[in-house]
Protein backbone atom coordinates (compact mmCIF):
# COMPACT_ATOMS: atom_id res chain seq x y z
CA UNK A 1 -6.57 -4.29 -13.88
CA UNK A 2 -4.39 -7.29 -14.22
CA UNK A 3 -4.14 -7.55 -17.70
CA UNK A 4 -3.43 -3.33 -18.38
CA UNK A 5 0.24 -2.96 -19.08
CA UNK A 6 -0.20 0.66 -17.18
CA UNK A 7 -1.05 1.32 -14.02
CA UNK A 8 -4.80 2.07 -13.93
CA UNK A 9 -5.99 4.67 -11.45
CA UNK A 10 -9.81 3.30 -10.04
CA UNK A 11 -12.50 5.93 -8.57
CA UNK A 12 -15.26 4.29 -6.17
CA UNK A 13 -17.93 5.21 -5.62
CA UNK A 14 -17.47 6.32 -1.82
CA UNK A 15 -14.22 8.02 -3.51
CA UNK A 16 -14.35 12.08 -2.44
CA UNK A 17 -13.35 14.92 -4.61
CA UNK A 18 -9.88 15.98 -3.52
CA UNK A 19 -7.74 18.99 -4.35
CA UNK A 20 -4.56 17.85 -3.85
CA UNK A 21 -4.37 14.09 -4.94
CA UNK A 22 -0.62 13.08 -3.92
CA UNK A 23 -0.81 15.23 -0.42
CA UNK A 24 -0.73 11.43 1.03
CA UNK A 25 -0.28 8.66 -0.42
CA UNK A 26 -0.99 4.87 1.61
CA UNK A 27 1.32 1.86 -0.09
CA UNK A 28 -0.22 -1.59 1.27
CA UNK A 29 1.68 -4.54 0.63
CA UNK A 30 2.20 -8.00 2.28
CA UNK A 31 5.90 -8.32 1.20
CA UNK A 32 5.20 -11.84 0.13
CA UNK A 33 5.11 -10.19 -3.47
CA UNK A 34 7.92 -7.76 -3.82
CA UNK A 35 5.84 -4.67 -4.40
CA UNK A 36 9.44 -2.61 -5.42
CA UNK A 37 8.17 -1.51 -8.68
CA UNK A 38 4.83 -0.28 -6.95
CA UNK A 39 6.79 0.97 -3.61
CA UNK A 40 9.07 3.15 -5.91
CA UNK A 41 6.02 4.45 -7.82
CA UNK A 42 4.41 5.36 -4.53
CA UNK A 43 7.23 7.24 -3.29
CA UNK A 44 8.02 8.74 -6.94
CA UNK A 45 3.99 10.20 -6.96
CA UNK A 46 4.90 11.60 -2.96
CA UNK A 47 7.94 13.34 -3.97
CA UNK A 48 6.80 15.13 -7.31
CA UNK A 49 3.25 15.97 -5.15
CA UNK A 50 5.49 17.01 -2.18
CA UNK A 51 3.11 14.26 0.04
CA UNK A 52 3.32 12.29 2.82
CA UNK A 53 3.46 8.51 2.00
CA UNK A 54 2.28 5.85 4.47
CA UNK A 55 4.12 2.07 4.04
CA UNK A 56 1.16 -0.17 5.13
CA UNK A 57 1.72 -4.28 6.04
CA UNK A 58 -1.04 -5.98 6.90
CA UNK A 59 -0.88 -8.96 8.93
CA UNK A 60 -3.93 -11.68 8.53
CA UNK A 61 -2.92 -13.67 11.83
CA UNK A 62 -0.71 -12.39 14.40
CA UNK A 63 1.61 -14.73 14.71
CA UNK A 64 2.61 -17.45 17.41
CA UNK A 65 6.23 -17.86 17.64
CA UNK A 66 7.73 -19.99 20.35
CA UNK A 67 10.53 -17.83 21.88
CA UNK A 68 10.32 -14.68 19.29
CA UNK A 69 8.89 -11.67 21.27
CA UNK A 70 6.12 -9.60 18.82
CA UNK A 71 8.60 -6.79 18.84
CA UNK A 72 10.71 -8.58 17.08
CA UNK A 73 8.45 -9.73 14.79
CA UNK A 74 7.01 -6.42 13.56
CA UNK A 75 10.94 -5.17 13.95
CA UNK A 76 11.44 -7.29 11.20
CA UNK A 77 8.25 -6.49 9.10
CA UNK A 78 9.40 -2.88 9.54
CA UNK A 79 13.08 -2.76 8.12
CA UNK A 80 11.43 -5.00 5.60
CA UNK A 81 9.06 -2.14 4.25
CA UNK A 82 12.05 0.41 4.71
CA UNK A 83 14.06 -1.68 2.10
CA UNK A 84 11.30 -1.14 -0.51
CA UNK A 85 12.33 2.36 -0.39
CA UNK A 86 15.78 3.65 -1.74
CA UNK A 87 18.06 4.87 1.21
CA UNK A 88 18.67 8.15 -0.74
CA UNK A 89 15.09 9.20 -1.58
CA UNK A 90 14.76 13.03 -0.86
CA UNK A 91 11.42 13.00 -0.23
CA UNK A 92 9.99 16.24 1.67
CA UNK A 93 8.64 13.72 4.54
CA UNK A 94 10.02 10.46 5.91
CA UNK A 95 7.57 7.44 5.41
CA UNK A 96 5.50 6.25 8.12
CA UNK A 97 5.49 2.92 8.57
CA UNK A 98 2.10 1.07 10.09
CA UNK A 99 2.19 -2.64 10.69
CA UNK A 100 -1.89 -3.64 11.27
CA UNK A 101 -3.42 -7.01 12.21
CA UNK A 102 -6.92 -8.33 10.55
CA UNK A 103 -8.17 -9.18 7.47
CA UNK A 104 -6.92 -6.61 4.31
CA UNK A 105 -9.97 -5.72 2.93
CA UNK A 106 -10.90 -4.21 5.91
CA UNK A 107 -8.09 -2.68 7.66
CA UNK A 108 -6.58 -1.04 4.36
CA UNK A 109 -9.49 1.05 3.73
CA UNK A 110 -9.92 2.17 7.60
CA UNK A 111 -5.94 3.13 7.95
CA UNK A 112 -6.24 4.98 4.13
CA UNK A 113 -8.83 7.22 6.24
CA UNK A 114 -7.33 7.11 9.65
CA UNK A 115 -4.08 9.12 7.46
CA UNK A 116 -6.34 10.87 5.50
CA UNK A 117 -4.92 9.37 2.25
CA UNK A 118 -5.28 10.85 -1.26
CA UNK A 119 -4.37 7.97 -2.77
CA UNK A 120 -4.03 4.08 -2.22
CA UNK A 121 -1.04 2.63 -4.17
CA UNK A 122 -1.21 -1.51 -4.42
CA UNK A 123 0.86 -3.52 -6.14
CA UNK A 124 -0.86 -5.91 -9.09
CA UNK A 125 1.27 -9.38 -9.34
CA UNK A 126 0.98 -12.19 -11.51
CA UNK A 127 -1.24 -14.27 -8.97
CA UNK A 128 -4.34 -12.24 -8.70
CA UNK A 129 -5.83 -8.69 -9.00
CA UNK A 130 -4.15 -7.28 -6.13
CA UNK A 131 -1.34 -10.07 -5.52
CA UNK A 132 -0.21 -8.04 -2.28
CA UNK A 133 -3.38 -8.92 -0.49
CA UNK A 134 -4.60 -12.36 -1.68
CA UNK A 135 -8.03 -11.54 -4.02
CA UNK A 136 -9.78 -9.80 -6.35
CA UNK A 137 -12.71 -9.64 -3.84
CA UNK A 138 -10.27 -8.12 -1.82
CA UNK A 139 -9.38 -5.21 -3.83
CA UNK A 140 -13.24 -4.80 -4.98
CA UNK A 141 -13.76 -4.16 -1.22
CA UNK A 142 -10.73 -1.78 -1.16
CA UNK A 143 -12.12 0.07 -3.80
CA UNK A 144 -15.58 -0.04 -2.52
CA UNK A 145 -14.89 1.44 0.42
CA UNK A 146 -11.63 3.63 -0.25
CA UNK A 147 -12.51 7.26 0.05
CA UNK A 148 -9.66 8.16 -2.38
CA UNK A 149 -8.37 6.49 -5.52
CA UNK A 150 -6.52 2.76 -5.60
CA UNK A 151 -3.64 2.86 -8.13
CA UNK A 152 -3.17 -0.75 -9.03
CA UNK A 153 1.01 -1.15 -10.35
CA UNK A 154 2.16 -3.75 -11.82
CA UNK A 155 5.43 -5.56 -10.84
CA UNK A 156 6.87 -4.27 -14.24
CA UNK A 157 5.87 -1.74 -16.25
CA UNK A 158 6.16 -1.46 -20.14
C-alpha cells in the first residue's frame, strides 16, 4: 500500500457484502500526520455517495496535563479534526466527530462498527503503512478485523 501511487481499496476477510458502500464513511487519523489529502477524499467519497462521514482521533494515552482540564484537551483535538474539512463542504450530513482513548488497532475497528461504517478511510504517509496510526501491524489488524473496506490515501496523489 505504501508504495501504490493510488489509493488502494483492501477487502478482509471479516469484510461484509454491502449495498451501499459510501452510506458511511469512518476517517481515523492521529493529526500528527496531516491526513488533508485523505480527510478531503473521505468527505469527497461522502458527498458524491450522499453518506454520513465519521472524523475518528484516536488517543494512545490519555493525557496528564498539570492545570489543563480533559475538556479542553479533546476541545482542542476536536476543532483540530474540523479544520481537515473545508468550511464550505455541502455535504448532505455534518461530520461526527469521535475522540477515543486505547490502542488504534483496536478501537478503530470497534467504532467503524459501532457507526456501522461502509468504509474506513486512513491516511498512508511517508513513515509507515498507515502513518496516521504508527504500524503496519496496525493497519493489518485494522484490516483484519474491519467489517467494511480500508481505503489507504496517500498524502499526495499523482
Amino acid at each position: 500500500m505504501r508504495k501504490a501511487e493510488y489509493p488502494v481499496l483492501v477487502v478482509g476477510p471479516n469484510c461484509d457484502a454491502e449495498q451501499h458502500p459510501l452510506r458511511s464513511i469512518l476517517f481515523a487519523t492521529n493529526l500528527e500526520t496531516s491526513g488533508q489529502q485523505a480527510a478531503e477524499y473521505a468527505l469527497a467519497l461522502a458527498k458524491h455517495g450522499h453518506g454520513r462521514l465519521t472524523l475518528l482521533h484516536v488517543v494512545e494515552k490519555q493525557p496528564k496535563i498539570p492545570g489543563e482540564e480533559p475538556d479542553l484537551f479533546e476541545s482542542a483535538l476536536n476543532q483540530r479534526l474540523r479544520k481537515l474539512l473545508p468550511t464550505d463542504s455541502d455535504i448532505l450530513f455534518l461530520p461526527k466527530i469521535r475522540i477515543e482513548y486505547g490502542s488504534p488497532s483496536e478501537v478503530i475497528p470497534a467504532v467503524a462498527q459501532s457507526e456501522s461504517a461502509s468504509l474506513v478511510v486512513v491516511s498512508l504517509g511517508k513513515r509507515s503503512a498507515l502513518a496516521d496510526h504508527a504500524s503496519s501491524a496496525t493497519l493489518s489488524y485494522i484490516i483484519r478485523e474491519a467489517k467494511c473496506g480500508v481505503l489507504g490515501v496517500h498524502d499526495r496523489l499523482s
